[in-house]
Each structure stands twice: as structure tokens, then as C-alpha cells.
C-alpha atoms as a PDB file:
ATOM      1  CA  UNK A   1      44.434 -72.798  23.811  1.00  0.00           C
ATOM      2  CA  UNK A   2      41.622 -73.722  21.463  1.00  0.00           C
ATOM      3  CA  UNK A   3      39.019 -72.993  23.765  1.00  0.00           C
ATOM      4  CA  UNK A   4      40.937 -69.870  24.677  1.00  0.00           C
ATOM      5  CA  UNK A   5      40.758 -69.174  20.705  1.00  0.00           C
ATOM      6  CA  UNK A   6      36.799 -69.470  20.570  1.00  0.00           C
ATOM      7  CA  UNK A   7      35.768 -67.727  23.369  1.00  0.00           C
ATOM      8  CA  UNK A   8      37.915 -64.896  22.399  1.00  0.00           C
ATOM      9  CA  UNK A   9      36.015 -65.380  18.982  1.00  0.00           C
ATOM     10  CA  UNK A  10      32.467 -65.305  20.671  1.00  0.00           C
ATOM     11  CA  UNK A  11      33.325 -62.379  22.479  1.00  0.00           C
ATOM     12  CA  UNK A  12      34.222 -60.447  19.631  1.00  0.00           C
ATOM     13  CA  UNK A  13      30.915 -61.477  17.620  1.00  0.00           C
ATOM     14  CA  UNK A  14      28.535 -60.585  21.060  1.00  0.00           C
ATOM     15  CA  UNK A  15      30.859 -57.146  20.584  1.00  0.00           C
ATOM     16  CA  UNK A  16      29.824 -56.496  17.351  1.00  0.00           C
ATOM     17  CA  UNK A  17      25.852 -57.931  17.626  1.00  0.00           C
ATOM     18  CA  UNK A  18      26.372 -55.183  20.594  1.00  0.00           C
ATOM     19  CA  UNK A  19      27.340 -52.190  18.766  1.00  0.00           C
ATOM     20  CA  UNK A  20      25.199 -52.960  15.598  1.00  0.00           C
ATOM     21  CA  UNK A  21      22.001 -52.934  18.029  1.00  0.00           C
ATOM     22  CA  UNK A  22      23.051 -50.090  19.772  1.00  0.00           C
ATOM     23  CA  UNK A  23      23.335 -47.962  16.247  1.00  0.00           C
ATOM     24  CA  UNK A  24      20.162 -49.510  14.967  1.00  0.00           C
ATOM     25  CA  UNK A  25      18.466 -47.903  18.873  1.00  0.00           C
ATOM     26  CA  UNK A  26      20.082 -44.711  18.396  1.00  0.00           C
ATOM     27  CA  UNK A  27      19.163 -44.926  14.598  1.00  0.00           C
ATOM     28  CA  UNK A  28      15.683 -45.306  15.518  1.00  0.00           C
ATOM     29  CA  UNK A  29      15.607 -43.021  18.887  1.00  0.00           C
ATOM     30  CA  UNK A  30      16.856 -40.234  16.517  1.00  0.00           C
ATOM     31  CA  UNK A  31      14.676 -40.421  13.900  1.00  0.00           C
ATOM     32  CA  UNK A  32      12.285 -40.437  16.510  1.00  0.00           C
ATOM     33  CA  UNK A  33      13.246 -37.034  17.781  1.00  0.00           C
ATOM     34  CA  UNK A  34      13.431 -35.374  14.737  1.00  0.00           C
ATOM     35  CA  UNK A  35      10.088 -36.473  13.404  1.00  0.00           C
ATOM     36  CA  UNK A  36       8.538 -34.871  17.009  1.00  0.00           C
ATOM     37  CA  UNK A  37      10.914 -31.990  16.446  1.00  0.00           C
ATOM     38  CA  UNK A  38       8.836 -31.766  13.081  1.00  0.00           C
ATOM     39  CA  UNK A  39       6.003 -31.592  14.650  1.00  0.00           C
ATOM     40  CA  UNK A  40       6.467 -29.049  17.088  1.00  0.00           C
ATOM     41  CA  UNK A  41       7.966 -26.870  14.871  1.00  0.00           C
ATOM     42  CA  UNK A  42       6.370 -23.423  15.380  1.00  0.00           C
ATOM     43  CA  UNK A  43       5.571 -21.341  12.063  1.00  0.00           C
ATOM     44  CA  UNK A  44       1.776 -20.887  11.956  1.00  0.00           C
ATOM     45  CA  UNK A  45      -1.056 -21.884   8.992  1.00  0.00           C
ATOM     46  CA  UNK A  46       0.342 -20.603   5.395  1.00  0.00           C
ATOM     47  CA  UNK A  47      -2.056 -18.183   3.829  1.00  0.00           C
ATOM     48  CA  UNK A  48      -2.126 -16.581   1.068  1.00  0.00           C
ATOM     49  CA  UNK A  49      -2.942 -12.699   0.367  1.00  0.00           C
ATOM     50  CA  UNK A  50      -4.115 -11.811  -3.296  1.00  0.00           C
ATOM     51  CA  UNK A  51      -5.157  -7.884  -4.643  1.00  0.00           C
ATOM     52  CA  UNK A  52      -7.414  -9.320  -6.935  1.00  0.00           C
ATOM     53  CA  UNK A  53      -9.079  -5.765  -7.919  1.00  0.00           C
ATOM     54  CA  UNK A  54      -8.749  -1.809  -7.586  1.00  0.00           C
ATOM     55  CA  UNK A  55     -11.733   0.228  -7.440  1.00  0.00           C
ATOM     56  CA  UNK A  56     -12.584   1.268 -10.728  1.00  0.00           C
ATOM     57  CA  UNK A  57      -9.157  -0.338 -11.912  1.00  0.00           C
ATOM     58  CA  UNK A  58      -9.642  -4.947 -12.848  1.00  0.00           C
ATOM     59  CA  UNK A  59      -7.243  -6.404 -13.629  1.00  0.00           C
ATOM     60  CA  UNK A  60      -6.371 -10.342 -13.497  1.00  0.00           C
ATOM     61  CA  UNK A  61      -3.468 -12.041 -12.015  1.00  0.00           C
ATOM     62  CA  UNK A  62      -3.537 -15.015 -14.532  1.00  0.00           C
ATOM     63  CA  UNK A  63      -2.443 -12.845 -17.346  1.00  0.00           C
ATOM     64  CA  UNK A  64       1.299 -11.123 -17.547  1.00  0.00           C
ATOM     65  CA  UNK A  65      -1.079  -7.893 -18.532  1.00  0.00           C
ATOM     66  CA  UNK A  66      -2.728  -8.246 -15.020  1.00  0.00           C
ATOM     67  CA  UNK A  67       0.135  -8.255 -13.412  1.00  0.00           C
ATOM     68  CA  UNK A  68       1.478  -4.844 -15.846  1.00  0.00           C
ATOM     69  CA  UNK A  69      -1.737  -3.641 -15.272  1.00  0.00           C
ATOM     70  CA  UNK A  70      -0.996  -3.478 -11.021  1.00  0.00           C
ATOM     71  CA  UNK A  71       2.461  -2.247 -11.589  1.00  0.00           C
ATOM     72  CA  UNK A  72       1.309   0.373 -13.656  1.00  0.00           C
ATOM     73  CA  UNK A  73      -1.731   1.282 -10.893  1.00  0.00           C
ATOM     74  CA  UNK A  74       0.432   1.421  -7.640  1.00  0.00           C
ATOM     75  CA  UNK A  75       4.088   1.286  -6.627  1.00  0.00           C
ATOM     76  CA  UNK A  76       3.886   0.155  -2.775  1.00  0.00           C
ATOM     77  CA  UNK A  77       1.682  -2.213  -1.449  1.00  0.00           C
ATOM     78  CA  UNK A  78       1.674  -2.636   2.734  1.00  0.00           C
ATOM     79  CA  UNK A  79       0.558  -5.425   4.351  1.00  0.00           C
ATOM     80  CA  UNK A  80      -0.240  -4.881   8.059  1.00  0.00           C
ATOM     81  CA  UNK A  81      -1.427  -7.638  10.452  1.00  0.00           C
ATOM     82  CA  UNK A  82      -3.216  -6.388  14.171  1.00  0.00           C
ATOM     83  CA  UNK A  83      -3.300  -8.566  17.079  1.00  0.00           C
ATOM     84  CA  UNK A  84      -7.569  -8.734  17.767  1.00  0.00           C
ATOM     85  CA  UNK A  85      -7.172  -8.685  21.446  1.00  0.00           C
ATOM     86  CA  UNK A  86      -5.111  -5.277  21.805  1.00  0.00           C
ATOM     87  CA  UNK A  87      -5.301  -4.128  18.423  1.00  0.00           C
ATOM     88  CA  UNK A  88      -1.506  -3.446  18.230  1.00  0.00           C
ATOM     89  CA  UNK A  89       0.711  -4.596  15.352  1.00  0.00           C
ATOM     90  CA  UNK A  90       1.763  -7.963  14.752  1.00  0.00           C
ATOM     91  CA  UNK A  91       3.801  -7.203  11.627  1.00  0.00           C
ATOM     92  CA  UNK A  92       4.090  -5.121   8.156  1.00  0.00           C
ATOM     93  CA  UNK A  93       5.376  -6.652   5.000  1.00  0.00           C
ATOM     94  CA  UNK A  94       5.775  -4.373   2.324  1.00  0.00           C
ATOM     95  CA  UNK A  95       6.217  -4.949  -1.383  1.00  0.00           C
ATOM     96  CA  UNK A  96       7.624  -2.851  -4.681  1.00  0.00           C
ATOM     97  CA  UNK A  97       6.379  -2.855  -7.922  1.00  0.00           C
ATOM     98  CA  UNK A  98      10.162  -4.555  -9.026  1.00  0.00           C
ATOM     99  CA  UNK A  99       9.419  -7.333  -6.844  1.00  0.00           C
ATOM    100  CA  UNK A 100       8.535 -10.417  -7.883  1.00  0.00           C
ATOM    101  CA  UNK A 101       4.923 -11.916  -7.492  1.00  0.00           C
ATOM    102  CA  UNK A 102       3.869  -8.014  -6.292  1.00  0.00           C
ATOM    103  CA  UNK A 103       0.228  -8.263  -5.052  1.00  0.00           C
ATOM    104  CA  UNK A 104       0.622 -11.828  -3.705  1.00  0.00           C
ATOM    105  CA  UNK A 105       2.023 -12.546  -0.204  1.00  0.00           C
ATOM    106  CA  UNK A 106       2.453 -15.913   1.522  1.00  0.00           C
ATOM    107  CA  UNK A 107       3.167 -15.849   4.703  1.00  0.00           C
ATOM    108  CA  UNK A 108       2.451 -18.378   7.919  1.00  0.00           C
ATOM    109  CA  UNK A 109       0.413 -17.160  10.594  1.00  0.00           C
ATOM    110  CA  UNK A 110      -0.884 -18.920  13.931  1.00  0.00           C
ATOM    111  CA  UNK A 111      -4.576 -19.950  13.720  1.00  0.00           C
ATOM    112  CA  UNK A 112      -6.800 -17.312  15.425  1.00  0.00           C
ATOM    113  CA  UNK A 113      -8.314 -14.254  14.555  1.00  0.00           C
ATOM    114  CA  UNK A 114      -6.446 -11.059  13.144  1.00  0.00           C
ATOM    115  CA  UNK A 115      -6.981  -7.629  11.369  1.00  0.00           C
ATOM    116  CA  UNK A 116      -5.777  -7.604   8.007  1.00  0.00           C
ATOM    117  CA  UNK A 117      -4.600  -3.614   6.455  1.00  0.00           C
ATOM    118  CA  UNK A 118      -3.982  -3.592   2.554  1.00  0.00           C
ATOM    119  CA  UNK A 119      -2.933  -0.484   1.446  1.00  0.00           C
ATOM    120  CA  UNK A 120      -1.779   0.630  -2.164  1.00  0.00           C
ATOM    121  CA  UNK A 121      -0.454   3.204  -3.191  1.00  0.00           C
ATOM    122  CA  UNK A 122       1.889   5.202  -5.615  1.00  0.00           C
ATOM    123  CA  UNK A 123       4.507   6.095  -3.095  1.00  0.00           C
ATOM    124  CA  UNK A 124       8.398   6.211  -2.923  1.00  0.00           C
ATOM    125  CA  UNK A 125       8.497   4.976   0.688  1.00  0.00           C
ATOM    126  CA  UNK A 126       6.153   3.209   2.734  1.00  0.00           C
ATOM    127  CA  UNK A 127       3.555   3.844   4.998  1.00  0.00           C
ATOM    128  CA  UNK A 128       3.807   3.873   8.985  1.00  0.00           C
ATOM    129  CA  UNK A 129       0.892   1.080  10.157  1.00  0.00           C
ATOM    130  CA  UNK A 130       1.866   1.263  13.670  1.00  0.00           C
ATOM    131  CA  UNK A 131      -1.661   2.735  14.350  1.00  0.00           C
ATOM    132  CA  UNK A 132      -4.443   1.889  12.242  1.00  0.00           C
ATOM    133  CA  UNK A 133      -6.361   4.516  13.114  1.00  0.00           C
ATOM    134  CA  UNK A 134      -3.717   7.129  11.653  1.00  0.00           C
ATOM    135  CA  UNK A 135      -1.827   5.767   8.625  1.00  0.00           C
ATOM    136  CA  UNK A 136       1.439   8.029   7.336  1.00  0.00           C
ATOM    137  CA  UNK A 137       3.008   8.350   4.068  1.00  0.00           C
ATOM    138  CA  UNK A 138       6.362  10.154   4.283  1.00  0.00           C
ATOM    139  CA  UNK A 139       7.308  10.305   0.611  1.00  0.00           C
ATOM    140  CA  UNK A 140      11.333  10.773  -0.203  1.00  0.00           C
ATOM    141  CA  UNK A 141      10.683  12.417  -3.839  1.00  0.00           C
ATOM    142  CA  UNK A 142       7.123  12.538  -4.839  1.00  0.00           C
ATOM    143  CA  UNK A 143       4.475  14.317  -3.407  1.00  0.00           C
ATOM    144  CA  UNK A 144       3.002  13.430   0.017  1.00  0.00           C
ATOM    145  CA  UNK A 145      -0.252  11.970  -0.465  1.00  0.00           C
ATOM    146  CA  UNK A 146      -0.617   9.664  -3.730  1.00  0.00           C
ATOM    147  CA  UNK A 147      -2.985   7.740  -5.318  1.00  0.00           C
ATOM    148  CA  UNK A 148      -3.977   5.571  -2.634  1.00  0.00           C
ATOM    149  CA  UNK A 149      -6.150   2.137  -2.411  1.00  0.00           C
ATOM    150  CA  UNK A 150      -7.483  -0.130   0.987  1.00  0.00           C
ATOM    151  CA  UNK A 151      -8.658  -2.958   2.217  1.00  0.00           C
ATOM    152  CA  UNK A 152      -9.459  -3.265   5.962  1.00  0.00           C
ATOM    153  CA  UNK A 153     -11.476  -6.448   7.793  1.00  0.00           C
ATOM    154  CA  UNK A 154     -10.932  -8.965  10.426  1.00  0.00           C
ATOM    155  CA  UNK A 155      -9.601 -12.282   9.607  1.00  0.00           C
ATOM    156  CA  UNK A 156      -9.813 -15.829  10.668  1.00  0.00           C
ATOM    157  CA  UNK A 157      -7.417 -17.970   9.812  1.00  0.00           C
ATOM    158  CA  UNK A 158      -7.708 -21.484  10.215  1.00  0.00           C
ATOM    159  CA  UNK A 159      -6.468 -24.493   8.710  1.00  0.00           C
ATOM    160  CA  UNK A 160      -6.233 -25.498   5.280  1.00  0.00           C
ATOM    161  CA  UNK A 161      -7.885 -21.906   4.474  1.00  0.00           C
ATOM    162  CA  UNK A 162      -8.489 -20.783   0.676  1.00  0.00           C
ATOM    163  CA  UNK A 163      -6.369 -17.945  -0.203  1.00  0.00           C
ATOM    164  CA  UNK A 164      -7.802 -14.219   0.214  1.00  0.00           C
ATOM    165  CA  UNK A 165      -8.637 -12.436  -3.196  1.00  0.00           C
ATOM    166  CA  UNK A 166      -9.224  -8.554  -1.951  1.00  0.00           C
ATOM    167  CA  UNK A 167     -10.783  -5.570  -3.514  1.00  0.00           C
ATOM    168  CA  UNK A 168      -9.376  -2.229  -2.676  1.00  0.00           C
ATOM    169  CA  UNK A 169     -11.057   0.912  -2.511  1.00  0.00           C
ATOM    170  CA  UNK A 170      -9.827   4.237  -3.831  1.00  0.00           C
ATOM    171  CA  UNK A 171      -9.735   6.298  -0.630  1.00  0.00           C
ATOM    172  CA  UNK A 172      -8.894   9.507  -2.061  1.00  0.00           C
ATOM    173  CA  UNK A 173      -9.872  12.584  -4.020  1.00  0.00           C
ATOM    174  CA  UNK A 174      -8.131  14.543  -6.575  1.00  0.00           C
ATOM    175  CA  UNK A 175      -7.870  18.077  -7.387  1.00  0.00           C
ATOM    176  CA  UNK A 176      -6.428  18.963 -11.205  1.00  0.00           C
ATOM    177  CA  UNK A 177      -5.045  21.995 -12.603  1.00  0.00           C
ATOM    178  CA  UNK A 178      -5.668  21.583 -16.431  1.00  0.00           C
ATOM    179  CA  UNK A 179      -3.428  23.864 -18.441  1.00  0.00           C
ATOM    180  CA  UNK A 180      -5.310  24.709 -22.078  1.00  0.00           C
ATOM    181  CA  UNK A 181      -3.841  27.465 -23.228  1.00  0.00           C
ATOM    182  CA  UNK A 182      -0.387  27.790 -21.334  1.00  0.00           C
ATOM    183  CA  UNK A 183       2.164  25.234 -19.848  1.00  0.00           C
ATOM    184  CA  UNK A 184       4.619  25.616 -16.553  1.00  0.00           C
ATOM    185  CA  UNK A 185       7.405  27.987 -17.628  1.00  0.00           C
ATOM    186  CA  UNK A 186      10.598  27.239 -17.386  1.00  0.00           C
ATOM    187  CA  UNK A 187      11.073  29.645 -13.973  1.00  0.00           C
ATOM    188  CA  UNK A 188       8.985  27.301 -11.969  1.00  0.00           C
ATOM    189  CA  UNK A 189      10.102  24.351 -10.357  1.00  0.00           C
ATOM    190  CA  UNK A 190       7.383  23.452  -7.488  1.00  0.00           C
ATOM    191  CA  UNK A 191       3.872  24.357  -7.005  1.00  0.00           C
ATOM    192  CA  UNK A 192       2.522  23.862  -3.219  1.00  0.00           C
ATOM    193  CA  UNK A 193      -1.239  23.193  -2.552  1.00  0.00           C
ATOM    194  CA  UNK A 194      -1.927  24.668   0.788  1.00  0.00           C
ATOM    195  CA  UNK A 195      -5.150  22.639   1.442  1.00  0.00           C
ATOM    196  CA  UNK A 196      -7.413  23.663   4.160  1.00  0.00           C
ATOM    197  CA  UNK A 197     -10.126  22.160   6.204  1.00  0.00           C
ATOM    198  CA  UNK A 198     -11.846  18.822   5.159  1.00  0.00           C
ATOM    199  CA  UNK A 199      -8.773  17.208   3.742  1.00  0.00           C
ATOM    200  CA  UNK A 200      -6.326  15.555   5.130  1.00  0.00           C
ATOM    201  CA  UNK A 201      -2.886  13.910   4.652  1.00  0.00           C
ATOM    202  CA  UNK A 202      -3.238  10.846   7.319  1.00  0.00           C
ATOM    203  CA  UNK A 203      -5.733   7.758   7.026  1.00  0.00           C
ATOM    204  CA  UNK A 204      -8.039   6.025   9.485  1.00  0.00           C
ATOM    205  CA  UNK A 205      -8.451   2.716   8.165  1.00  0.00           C
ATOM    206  CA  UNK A 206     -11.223   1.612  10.626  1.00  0.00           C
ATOM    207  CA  UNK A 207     -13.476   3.892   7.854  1.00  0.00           C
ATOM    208  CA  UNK A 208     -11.347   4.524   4.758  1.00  0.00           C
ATOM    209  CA  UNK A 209     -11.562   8.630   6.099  1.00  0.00           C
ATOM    210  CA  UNK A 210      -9.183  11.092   6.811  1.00  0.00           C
ATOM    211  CA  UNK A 211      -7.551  10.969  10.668  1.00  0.00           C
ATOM    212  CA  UNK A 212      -8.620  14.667  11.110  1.00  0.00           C
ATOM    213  CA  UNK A 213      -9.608  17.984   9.758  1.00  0.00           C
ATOM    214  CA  UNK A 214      -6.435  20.077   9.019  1.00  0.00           C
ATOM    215  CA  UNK A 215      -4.700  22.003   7.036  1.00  0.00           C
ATOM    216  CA  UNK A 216      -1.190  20.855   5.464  1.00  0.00           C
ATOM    217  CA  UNK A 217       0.997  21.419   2.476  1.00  0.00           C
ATOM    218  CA  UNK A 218       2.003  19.212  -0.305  1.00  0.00           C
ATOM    219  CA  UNK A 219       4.487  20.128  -2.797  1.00  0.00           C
ATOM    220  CA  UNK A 220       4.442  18.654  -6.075  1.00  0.00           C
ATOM    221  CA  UNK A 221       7.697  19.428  -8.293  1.00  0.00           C
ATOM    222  CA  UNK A 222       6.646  20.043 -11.798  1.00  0.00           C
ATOM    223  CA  UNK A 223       9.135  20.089 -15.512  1.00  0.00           C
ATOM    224  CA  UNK A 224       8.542  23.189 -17.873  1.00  0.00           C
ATOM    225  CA  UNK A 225       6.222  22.279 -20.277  1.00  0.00           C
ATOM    226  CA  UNK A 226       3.714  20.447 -18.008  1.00  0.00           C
ATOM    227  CA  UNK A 227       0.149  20.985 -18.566  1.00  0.00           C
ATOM    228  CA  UNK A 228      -1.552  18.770 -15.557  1.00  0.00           C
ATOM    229  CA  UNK A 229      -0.730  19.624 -11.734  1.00  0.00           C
ATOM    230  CA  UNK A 230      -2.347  17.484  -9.564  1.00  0.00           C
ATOM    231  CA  UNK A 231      -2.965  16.779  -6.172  1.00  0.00           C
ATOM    232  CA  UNK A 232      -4.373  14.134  -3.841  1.00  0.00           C
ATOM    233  CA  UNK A 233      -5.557  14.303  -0.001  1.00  0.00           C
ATOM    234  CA  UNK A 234      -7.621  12.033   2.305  1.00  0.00           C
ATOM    235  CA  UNK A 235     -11.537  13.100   2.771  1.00  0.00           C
ATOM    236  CA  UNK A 236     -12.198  14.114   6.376  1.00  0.00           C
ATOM    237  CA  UNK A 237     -15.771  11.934   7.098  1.00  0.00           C
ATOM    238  CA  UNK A 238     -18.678  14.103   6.750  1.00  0.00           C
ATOM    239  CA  UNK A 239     -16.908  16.942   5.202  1.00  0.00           C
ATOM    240  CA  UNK A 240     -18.090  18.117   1.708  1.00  0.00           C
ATOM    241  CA  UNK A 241     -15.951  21.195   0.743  1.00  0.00           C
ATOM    242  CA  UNK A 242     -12.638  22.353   1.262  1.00  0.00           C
ATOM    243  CA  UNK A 243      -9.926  24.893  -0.155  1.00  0.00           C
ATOM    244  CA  UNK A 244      -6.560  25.169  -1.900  1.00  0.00           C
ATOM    245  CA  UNK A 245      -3.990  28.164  -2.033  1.00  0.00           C
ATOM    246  CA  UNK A 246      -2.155  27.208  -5.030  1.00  0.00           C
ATOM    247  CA  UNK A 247       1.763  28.945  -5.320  1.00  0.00           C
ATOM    248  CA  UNK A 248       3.566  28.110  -7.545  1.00  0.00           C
ATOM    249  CA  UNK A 249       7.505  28.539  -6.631  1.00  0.00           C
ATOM    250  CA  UNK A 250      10.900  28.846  -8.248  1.00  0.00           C
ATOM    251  CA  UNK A 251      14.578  26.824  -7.622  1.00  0.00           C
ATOM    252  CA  UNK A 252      15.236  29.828  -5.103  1.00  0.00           C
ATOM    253  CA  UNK A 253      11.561  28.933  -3.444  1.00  0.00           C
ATOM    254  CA  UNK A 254      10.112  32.694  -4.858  1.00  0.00           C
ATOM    255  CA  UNK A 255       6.138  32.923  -5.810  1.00  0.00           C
ATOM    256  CA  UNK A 256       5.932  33.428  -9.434  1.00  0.00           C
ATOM    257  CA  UNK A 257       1.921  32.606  -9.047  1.00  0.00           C
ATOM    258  CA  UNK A 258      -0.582  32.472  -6.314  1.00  0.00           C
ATOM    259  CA  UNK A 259      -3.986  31.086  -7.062  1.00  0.00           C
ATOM    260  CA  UNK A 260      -6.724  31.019  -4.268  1.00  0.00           C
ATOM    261  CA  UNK A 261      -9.375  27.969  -4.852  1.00  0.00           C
ATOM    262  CA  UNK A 262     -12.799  28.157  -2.594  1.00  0.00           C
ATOM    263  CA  UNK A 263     -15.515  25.469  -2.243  1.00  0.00           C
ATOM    264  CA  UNK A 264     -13.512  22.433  -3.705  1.00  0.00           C
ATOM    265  CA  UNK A 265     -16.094  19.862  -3.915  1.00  0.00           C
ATOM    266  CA  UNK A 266     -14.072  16.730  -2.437  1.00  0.00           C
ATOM    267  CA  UNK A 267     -15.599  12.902  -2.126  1.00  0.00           C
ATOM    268  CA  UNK A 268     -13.451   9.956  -2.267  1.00  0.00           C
ATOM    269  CA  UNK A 269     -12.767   8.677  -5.676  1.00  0.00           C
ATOM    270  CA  UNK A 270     -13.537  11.619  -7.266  1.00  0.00           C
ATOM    271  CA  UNK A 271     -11.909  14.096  -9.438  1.00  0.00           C
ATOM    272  CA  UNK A 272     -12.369  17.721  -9.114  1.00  0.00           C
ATOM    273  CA  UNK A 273     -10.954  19.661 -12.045  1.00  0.00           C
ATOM    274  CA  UNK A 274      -9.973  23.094 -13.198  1.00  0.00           C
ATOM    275  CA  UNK A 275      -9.374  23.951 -16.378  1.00  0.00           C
ATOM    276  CA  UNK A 276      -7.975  27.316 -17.982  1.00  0.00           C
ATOM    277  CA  UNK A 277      -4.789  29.603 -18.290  1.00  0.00           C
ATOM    278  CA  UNK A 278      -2.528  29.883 -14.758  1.00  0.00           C
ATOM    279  CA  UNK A 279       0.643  31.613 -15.615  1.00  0.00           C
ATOM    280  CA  UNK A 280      -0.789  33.456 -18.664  1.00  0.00           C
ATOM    281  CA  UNK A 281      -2.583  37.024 -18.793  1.00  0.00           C
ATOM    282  CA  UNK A 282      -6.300  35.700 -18.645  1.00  0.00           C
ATOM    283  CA  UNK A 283      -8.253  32.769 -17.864  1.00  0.00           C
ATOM    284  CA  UNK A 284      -9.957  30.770 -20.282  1.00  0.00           C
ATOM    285  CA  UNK A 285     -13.697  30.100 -18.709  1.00  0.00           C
ATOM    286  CA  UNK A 286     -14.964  26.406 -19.166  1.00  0.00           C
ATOM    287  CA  UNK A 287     -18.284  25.235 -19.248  1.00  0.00           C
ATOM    288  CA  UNK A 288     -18.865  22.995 -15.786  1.00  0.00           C
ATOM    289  CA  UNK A 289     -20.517  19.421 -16.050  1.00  0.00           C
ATOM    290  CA  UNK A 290     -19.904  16.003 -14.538  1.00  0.00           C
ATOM    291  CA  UNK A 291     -18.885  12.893 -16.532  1.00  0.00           C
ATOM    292  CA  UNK A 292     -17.605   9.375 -15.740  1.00  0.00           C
ATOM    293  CA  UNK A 293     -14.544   7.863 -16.230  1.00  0.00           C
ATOM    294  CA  UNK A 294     -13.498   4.283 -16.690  1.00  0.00           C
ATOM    295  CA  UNK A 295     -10.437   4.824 -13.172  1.00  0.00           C
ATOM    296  CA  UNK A 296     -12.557   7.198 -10.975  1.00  0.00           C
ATOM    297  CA  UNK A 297     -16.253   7.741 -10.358  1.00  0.00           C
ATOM    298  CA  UNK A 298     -17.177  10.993 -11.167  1.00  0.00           C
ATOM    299  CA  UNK A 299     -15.369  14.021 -12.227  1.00  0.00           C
ATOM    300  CA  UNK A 300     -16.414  18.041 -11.307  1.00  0.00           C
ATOM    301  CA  UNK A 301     -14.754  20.853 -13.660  1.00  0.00           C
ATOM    302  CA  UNK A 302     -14.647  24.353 -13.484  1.00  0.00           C
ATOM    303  CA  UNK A 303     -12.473  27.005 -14.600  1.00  0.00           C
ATOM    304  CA  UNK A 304      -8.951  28.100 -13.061  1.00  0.00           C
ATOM    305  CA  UNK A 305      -9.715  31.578 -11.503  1.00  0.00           C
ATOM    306  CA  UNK A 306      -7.329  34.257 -12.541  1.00  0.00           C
END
């Protein structure tokens, strides 16, 4: 019986030694597996995407005023990745002015070589990248085409890489209407800029021009009272001139003012204004020059023609 007693006892310790090896193995072989799991893990090289500048527009991201500065410069800002060997799209990440850290993306990409598409812009919606030969804007509320920034080059991204600080361009010209002497009465409610040849309201981002030569309409609603209308297009490359019908519209969509404008001077990052009386009885004629400004790089102004 004794001897019956300890061998019972040394099977039950060879049990346990048993068991407690076996969890230490399967302690060890899982660890194992979730270290190579680790490993193996897809999700790319993080980089890091920074709108350091604006054409004619610094600002700093150290500073909370940087940051107010941005905000205050652009409402949308589209990030669009291309694939280098068919040139399609990889992915778009977009960003509002209410979100936090706007202008800075992080994001993990595979290493290789990409396209990189940074556009800016004062929008309510954001832009279709599926082509970057022919960016969109579709805007819910605001006017079509707004003030509107780039940044288009190829990437490489690679291991341990520095993040990217970018400088946009300002890839669009604006046409004012200056009020001097008379504001938009209270009857009017839109004013539509027919815009001829030479602008345009898409963008080629292979060369910061517009995707064509055409003529489309943007409407820009307007408050009673107002004294600036203004309105922005995309440069068709090479062209120099273009022209506006002007008509302004009540709630009912009735002309209460047509206003034909020839020979617009257009160039990207420049301002073409006209200055002078639109809904009144005569025009106000304004001596022409050309000055700088501290946002754009040259400004043109003539009178309103009546």
C-alpha cells in the first residue's frame, strides 16, 4: 500500500512538471507568433504631409496665428495620392478648416514612388481627383470656382523619410466688380458671370492650367448693400484675354442689369478689377494702373462700363 501511495504521488508530480512545461511551450510558441504577426503586419512607411506656405500668403504652423492664418486662407484642403505606374488614384483624404491639425496629414504608405495632389481651396464641398488631369469643384452654396491653391510632384517615399513641408501656388485669377458710388439693391439676389473663352472652371494639375477653353457660368449670390462682386476661374495655358457677360438677377431669376466686359486681361494670381457705378444712372470712370498687393501679384483696374 505504501508503495502504491508513492507512485500514485510521483505520478501526480510528473503530471504537473507535464502541464507546467507544456504552458511555458505554448507560452513561448505564442509569443512567438504574435511577435512575427508584428512583423508582417501590412500598413506602409508613416509620412507626414505639411502646407507650410500659400503663394503670396506665409504663414507658420508653430504659432496658433499660423494655424488662424490657414483657416482664414482656405476651407478644404484635398489630398490625392496616384499610383506612378498607371497614374490612377490610390486615395483622397480631405480635410475642413474645423478639423483638427488642418494642413497636416499622417498617413502610412508602402515604400515606392507616388504622385502627390495638394489642393486648397475655399470651397463648401470637395474636389473630384479621380483624374488629375481634370480636377472638379461642385460647390453646394458658394460659387463654383474659389480661391484655389496647388501643389503637384512625384514622391518617393522611403523609410524613416523627413516629413514634406509644401508650397502651394495660387492657380487662379480674379475678376472684381468694385462698387464706388452705388451698392446691390435690395431687388437683386444673384449676379451670373457668363465667362467666355480662355477661362475655365476645371484644373489640370500636371501644369497648374485650366482643362480647356470654354465657356461656363458661375453664379455668385450677393446681400443688398454689397459693394465687391467677385469672381474666380482657371487660366486656359497660353490664353491672355477673355470675356464676362455680367447679369445680375432677382429671387424670381429676372435681369435687373446686364453688363458686357471685353478683353479681360487674365494670368494666374492676378486680379483684374473694375471699378465704378453698376446699378446706378452713370459710370464713374477710373484712372487704370497696376499695383502690388501683399495676397496676389499684380492687380489691373479699369472702369465698369455702363
Amino acid at each position: 500500500m505504501g508503495q502504491s501511495w508513492a507512485l500514485i504521488k510521483t505520478r501526480q508530480c510528473l503530471l504537473s512538471l507535464m502541464i507546467l512545461m507544456a504552458a511555458a511551450i505554448l507560452d513561448i510558441s505564442c509569443t512567438g507568433r504574435e511577435h512575427m504577426a508584428l512583423e508582417m503586419e501590412p500598413g506602409g512607411v508613416p509620412v507626414t504631409i505639411r502646407v507650410a506656405a500659400l503663394e503670396q500668403v506665409p504663414f507658420s504652423h508653430v504659432t496658433t496665428k499660423g494655424q488662424e492664418n490657414l483657416q482664414e486662407a482656405c476651407s478644404v484642403i484635398n489630398y490625392a495620392i496616384y499610383n506612378m505606374s498607371d497614374g490612377k488614384l490610390d486615395k483622397q483624404i480631405n480635410q475642413k478648416a474645423s478639423d483638427d491639425q488642418f494642413g497636416t496629414l499622417n498617413l502610412k504608405l508602402e515604400e515606392g514612388s507616388y504622385h502627390l495632389v495638394v489642393v486648397a481651396h475655399n470651397g463648401d464641398a470637395n474636389a473630384t481627383m479621380t483624374d488629375r488631369s481634370k480636377i472638379t469643384f461642385q460647390n453646394n452654396n458658394k460659387r463654383r470656382i474659389t480661391d484655389t491653391f496647388l501643389y503637384s510632384s512625384d514622391i518617393s517615399v522611403q523609410k524613416d523619410m523627413q516629413p514634406l513641408n509644401l508650397n502651394l501656388d495660387r492657380v487662379v485669377t480674379k475678376v472684381e466688380l468694385r462698387l464706388v458710388a452705388d451698392s446691390v439693391p435690395p431687388s437683386v439676389e444673384t449676379v451670373e458671370f457668363e465667362i467666355g473663352s480662355g477661362g475655365s472652371s476645371g484644373l489640370n494639375t500636371q501644369n497648374g492650367y485650366g482643362t480647356r477653353s470654354t465657356k461656363y457660368t458661375d453664379k455668385i449670390s450677393v446681400s443688398p448693400g454689397d459693394t465687391l462682386i467677385e469672381v474666380y476661374a482657371f487660366v486656359y495655358e497660353g490664353a491672355e484675354t477673355t470675356k464676362m457677360t455680367v447679369t445680375a438677377k432677382d429671387n424670381a431669376g429676372q435681369e435687373v442689369k446686364k453688363i458686357l466686359l471685353e478683353n479681360i486681361p487674365i494670368a494666374r494670381n492676378r486680379i483684374t478689377r473694375y471699378s465704378g457705378v453698376l446699378f446706378g444712372k452713370e459710370s464713374i470712370n477710373t484712372r487704370t494702373s497696376i499695383s502690388v498687393n501683399r495676397e496676389w501679384a499684380g492687380l489691373n483696374e479699369y472702369p465698369i462700363p455702363y
